[in-house]
C-alpha atoms as a PDB file:
ATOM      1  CA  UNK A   1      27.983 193.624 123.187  1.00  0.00           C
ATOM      2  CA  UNK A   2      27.764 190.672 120.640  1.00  0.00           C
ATOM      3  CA  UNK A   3      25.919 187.402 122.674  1.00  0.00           C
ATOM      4  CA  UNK A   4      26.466 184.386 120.541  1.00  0.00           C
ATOM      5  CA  UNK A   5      22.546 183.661 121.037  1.00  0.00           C
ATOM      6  CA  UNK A   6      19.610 182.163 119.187  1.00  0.00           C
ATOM      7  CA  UNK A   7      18.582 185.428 117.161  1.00  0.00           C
ATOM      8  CA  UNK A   8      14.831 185.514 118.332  1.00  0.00           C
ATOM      9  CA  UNK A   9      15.899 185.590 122.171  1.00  0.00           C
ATOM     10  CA  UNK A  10      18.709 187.823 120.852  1.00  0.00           C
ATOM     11  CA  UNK A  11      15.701 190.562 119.852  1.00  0.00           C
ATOM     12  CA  UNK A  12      13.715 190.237 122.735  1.00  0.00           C
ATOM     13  CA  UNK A  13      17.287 190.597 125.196  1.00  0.00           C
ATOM     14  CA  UNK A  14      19.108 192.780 123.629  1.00  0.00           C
ATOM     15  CA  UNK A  15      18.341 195.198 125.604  1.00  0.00           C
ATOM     16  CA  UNK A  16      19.910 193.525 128.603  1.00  0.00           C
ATOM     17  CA  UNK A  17      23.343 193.152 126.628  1.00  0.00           C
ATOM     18  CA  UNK A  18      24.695 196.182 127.303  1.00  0.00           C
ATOM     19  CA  UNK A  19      23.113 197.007 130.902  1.00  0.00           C
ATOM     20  CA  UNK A  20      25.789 197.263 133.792  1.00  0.00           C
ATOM     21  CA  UNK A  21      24.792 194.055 135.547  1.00  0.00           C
ATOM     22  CA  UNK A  22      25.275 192.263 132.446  1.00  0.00           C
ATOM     23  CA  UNK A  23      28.669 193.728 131.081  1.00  0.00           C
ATOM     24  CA  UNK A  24      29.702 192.927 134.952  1.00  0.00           C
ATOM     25  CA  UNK A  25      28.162 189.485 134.449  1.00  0.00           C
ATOM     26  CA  UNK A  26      30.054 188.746 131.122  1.00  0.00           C
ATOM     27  CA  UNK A  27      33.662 189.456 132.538  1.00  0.00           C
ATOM     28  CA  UNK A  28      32.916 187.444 136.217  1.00  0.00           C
ATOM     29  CA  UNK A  29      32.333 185.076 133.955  1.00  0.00           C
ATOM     30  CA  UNK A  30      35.236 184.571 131.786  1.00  0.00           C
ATOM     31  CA  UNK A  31      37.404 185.699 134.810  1.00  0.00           C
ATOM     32  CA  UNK A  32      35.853 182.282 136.184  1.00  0.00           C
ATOM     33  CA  UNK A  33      36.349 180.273 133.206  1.00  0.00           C
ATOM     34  CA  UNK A  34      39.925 181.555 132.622  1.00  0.00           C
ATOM     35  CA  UNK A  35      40.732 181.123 136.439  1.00  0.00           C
ATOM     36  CA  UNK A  36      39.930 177.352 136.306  1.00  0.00           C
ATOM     37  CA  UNK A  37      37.208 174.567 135.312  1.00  0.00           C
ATOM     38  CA  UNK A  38      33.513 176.083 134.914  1.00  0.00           C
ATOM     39  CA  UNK A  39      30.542 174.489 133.708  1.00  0.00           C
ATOM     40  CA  UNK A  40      29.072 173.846 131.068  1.00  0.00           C
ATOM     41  CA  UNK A  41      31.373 174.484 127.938  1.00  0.00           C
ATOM     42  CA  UNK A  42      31.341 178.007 126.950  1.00  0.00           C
ATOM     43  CA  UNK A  43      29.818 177.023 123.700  1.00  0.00           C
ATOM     44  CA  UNK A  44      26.879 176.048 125.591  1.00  0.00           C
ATOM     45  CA  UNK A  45      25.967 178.406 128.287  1.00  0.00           C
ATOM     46  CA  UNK A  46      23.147 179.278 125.903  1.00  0.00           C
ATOM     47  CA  UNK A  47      22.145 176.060 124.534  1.00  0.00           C
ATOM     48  CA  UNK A  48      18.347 176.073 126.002  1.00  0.00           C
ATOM     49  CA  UNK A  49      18.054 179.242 124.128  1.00  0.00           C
ATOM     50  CA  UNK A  50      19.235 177.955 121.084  1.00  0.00           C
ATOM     51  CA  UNK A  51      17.703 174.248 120.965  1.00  0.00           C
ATOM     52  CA  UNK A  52      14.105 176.769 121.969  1.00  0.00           C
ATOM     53  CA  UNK A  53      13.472 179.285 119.721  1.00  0.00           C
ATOM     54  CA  UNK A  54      10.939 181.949 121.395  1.00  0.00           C
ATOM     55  CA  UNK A  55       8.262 181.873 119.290  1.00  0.00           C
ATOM     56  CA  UNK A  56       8.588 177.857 120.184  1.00  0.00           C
ATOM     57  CA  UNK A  57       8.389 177.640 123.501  1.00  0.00           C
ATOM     58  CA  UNK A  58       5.262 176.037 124.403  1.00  0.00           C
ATOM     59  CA  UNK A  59       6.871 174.379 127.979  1.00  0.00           C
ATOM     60  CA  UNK A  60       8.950 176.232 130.257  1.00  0.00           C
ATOM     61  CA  UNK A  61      10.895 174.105 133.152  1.00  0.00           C
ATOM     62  CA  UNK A  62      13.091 176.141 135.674  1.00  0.00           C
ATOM     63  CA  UNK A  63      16.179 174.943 137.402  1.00  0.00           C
ATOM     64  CA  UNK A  64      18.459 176.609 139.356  1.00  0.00           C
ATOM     65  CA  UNK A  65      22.157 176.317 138.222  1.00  0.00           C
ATOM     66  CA  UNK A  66      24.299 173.507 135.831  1.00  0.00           C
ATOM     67  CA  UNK A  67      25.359 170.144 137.382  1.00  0.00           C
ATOM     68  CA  UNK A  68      29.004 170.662 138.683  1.00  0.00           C
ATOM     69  CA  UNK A  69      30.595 167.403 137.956  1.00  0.00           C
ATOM     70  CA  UNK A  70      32.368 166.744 134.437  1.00  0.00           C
ATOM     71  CA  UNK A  71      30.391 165.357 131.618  1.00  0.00           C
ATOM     72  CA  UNK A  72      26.875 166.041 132.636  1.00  0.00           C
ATOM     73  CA  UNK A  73      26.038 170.119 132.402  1.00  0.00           C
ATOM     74  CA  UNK A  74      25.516 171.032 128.622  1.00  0.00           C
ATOM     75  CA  UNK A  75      23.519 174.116 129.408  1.00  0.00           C
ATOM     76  CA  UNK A  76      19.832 172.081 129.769  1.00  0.00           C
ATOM     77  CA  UNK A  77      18.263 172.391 133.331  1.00  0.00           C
ATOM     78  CA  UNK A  78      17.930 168.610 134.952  1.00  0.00           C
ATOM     79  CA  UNK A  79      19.426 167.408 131.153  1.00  0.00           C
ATOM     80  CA  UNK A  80      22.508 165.664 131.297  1.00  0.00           C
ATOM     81  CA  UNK A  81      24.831 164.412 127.991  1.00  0.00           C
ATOM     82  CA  UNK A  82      24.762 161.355 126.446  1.00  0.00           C
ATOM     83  CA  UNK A  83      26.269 158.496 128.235  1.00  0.00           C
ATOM     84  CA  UNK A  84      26.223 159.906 131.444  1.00  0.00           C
ATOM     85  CA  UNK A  85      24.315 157.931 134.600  1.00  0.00           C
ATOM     86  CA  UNK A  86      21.077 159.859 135.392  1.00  0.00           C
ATOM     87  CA  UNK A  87      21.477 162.330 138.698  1.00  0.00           C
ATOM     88  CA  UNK A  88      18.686 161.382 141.190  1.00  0.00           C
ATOM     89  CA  UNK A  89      16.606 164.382 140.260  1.00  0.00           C
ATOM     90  CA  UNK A  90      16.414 163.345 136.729  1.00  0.00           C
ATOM     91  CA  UNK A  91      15.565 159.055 138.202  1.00  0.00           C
ATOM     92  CA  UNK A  92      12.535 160.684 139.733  1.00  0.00           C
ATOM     93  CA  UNK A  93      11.683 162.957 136.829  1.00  0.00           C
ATOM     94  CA  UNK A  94      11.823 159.317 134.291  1.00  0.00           C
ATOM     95  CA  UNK A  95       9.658 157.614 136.965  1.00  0.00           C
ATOM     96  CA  UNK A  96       7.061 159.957 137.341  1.00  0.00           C
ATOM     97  CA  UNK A  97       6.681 160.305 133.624  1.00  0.00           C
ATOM     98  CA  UNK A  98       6.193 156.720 133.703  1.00  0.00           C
ATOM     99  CA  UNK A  99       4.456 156.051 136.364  1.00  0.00           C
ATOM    100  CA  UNK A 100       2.194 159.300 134.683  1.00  0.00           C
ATOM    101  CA  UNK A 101       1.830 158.571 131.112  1.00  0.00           C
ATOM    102  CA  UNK A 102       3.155 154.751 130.483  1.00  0.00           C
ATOM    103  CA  UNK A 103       6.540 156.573 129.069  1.00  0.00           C
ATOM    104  CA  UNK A 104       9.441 154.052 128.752  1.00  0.00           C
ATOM    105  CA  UNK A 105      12.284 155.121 131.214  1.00  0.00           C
ATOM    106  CA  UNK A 106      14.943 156.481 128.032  1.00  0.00           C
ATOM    107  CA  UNK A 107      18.387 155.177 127.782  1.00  0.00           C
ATOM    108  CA  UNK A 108      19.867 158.698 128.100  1.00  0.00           C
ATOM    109  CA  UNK A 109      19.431 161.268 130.266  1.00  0.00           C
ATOM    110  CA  UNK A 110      20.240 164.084 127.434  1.00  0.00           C
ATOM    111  CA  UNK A 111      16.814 166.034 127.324  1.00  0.00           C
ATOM    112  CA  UNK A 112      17.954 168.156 123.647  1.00  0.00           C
ATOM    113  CA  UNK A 113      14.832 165.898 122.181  1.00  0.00           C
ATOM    114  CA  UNK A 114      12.561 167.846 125.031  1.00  0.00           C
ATOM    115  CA  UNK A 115      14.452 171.280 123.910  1.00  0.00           C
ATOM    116  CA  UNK A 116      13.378 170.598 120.116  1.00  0.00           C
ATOM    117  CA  UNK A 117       9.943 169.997 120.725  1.00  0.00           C
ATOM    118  CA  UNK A 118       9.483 173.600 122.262  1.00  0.00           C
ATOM    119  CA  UNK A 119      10.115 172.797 126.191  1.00  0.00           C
ATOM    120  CA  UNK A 120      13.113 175.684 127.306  1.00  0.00           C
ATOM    121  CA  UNK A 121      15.051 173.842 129.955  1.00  0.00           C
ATOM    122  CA  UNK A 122      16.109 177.023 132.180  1.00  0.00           C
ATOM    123  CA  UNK A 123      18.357 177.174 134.610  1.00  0.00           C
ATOM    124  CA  UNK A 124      18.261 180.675 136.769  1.00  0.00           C
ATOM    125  CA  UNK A 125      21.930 180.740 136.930  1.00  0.00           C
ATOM    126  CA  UNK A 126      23.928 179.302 133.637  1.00  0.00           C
ATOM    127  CA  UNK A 127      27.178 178.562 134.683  1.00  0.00           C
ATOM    128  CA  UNK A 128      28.799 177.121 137.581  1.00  0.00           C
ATOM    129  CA  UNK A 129      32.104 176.412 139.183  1.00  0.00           C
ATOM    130  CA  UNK A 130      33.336 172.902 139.155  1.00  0.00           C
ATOM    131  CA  UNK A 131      32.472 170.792 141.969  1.00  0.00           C
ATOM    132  CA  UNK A 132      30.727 173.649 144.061  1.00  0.00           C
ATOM    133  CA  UNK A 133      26.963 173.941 143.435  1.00  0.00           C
ATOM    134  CA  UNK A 134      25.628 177.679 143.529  1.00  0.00           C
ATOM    135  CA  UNK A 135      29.153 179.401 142.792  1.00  0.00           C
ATOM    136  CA  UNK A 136      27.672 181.704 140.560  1.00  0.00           C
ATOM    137  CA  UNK A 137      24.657 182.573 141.680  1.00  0.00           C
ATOM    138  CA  UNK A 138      25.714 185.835 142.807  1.00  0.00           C
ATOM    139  CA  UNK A 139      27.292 186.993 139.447  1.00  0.00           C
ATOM    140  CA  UNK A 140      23.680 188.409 138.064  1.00  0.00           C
ATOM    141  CA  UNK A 141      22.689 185.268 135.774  1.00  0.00           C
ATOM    142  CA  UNK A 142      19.146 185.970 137.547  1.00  0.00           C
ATOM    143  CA  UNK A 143      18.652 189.047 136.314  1.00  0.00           C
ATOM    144  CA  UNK A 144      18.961 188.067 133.008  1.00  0.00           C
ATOM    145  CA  UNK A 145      16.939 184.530 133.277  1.00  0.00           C
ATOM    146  CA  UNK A 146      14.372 186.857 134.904  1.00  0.00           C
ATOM    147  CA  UNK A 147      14.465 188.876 131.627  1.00  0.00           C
ATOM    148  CA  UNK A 148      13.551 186.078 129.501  1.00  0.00           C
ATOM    149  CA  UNK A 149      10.797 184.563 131.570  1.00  0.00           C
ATOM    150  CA  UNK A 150       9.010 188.186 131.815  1.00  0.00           C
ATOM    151  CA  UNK A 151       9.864 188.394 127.789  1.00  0.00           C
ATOM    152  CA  UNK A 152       8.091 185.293 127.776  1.00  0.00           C
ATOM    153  CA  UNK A 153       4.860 186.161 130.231  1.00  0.00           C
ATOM    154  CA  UNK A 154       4.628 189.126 128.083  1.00  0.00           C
ATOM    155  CA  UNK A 155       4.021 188.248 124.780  1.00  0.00           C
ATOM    156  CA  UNK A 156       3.473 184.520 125.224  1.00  0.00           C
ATOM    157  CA  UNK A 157       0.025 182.809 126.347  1.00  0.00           C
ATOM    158  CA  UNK A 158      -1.015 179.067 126.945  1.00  0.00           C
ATOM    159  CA  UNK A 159       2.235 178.314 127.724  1.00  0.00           C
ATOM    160  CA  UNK A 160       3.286 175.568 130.786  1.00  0.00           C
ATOM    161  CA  UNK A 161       5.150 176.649 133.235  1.00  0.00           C
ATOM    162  CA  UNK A 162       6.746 173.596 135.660  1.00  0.00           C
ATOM    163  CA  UNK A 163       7.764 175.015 138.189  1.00  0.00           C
ATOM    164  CA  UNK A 164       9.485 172.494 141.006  1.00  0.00           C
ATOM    165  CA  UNK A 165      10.671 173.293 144.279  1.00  0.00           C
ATOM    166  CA  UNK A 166      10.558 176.813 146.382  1.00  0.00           C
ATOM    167  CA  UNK A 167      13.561 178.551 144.166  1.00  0.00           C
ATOM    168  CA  UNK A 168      11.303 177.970 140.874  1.00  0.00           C
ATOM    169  CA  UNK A 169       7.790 178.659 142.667  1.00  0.00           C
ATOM    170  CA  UNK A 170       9.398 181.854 143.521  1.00  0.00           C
ATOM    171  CA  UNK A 171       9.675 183.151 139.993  1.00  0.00           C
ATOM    172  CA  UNK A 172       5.288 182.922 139.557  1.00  0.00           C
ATOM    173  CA  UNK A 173       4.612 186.095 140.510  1.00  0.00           C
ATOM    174  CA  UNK A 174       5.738 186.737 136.747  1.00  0.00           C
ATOM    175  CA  UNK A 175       3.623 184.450 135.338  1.00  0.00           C
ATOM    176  CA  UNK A 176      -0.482 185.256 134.773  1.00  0.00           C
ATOM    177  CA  UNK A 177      -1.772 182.391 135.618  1.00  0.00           C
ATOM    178  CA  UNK A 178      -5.250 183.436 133.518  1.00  0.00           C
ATOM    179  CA  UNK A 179      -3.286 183.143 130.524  1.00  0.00           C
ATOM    180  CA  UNK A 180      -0.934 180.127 130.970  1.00  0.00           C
ATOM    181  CA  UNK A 181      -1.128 176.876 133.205  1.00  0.00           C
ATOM    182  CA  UNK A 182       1.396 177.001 136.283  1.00  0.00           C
ATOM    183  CA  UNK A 183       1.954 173.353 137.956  1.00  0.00           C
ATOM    184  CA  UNK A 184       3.969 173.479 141.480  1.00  0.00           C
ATOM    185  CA  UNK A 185       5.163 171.090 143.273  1.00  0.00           C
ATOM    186  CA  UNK A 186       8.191 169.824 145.467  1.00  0.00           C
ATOM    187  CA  UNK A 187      11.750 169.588 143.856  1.00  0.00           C
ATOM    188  CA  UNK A 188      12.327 166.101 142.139  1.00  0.00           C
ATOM    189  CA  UNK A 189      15.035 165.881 144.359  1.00  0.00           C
ATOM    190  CA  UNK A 190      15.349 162.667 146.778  1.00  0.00           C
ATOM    191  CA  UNK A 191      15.101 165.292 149.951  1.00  0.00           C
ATOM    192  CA  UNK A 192      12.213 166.654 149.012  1.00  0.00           C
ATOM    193  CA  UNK A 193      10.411 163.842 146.074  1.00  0.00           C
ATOM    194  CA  UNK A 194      10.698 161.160 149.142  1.00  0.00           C
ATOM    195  CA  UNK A 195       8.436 163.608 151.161  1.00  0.00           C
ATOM    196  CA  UNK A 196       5.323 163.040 149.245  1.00  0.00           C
ATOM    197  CA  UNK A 197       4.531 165.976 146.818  1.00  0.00           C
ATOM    198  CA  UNK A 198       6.819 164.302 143.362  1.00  0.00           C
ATOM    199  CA  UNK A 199       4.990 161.058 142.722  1.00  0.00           C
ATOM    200  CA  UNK A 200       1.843 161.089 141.596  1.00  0.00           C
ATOM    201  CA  UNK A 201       1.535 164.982 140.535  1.00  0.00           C
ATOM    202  CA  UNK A 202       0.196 164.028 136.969  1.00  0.00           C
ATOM    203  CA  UNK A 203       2.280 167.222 135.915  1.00  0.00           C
ATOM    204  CA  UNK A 204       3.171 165.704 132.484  1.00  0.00           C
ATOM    205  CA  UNK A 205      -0.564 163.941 130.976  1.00  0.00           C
ATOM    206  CA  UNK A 206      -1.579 167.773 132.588  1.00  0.00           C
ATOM    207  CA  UNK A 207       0.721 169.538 130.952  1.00  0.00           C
ATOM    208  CA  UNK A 208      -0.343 167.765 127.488  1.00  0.00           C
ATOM    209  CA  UNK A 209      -3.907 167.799 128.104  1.00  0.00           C
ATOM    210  CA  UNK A 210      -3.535 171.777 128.048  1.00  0.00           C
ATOM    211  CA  UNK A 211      -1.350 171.763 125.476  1.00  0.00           C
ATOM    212  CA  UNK A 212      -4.290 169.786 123.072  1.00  0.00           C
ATOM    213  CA  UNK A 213      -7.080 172.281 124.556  1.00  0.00           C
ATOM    214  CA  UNK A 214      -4.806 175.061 123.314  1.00  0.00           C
ATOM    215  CA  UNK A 215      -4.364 173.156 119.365  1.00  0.00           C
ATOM    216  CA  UNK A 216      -1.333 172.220 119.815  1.00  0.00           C
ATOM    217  CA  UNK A 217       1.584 169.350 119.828  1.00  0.00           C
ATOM    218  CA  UNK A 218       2.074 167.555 123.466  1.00  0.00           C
ATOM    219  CA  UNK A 219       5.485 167.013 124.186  1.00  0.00           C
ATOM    220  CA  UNK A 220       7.105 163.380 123.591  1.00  0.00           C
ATOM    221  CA  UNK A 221       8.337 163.010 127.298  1.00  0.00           C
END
């Protein structure tokens, strides 16, 4: 099966291209985006491959499917496009950078600038159903996600992992946590960041201190 993706995921996935779950996957999903409006664009279901090279990565944030309203999914977990007003998740990610490392809170909420500088903005699930959050959850975009985060724990070290809520905690059993830095916490969400757990994690000046102790670049949040 030809993917349309970045060619050094394409090497380490290929062989998922051609398993059953994923030929199954690939027709749900045009049957979807034929039958009526899905998200993101089909152009860029694999954009946080693309943007993130493998041998890249140095930051790996996990979400769990695309925004569902028009104009803001463009295949970046939490990212949304230019111009649109920030979801509440993404308010509380901008403040805690600030409040964390002095970061100005940025005009847009697009996060491709995080993407280039080596951070792969996951989402378990890549595509989604207009206006109904989770629709495609079920299709088998886990199974491949899963693929590229155990592609990733296995030849990959030092690496973040931000992992945010109980759907992306549950994903760290793939993760050795002797060879990479794993930060949990609560979802950014209001529900959950209004609980205590959000504010005041320090996950980002962590996240770059590591990233100096291991030679190299912190991410401009």
């Amino acid at each position: 099966m030809n993917v349309q993706i970045e060619e050094t995921w394409k090497q380490r996935l290929s062989g998922e291209f051609d398993k059953p779950y994923f030929v199954n996957l690939t027709t749900a999903v045009k049957a979807e985006y034929a039958a009526g409006t899905c998200y993101p664009p089909g152009r860029l279901i694999f954009n946080a491959f693309n943007l993130c090279p493998f041998d890249q990565v140095k930051v790996v944030i996990i979400g769990q499917d695309p925004y569902h309203e028009p104009g803001q999914a463009h295949g970046l977990s939490f990212s949304v496009m230019d111009g649109v007003p920030f979801p509440p998740s993404l308010q509380n990610i901008f403040k805690e950078i600030h409040d964390d490392t002095g970061a100005a809170i940025p005009f847009s909420g697009n996060l491709t600038r995080w993407a280039e500088q080596g951070v792969l903005l996951l989402n378990a699930t890549l595509t989604v159903r207009a206006h109904q959050a989770n629709s495609h959850s079920r299709l088998g975009w886990q199974e491949f996600t899963d693929a590229a985060i155990k592609a990733l724990a296995t030849e990959r070290e030092h690496l973040v992992y931000l992992l945010w809520g109980g759907y992306a905690r549950s994903k760290a059993y793939m993760i050795d946590k002797t060879k990479n830095l794993v930060l949990e916490s609560v979802h950014p969400s209001p529900l959950s960041a209004n609980r205590g757990g959000w504010f005041g994690n320090h996950q980002f000046s962590r996240c770059n201190e590591y990233l100096k102790q291991n030679a190299m670049t912190p991410i401009n949040w």
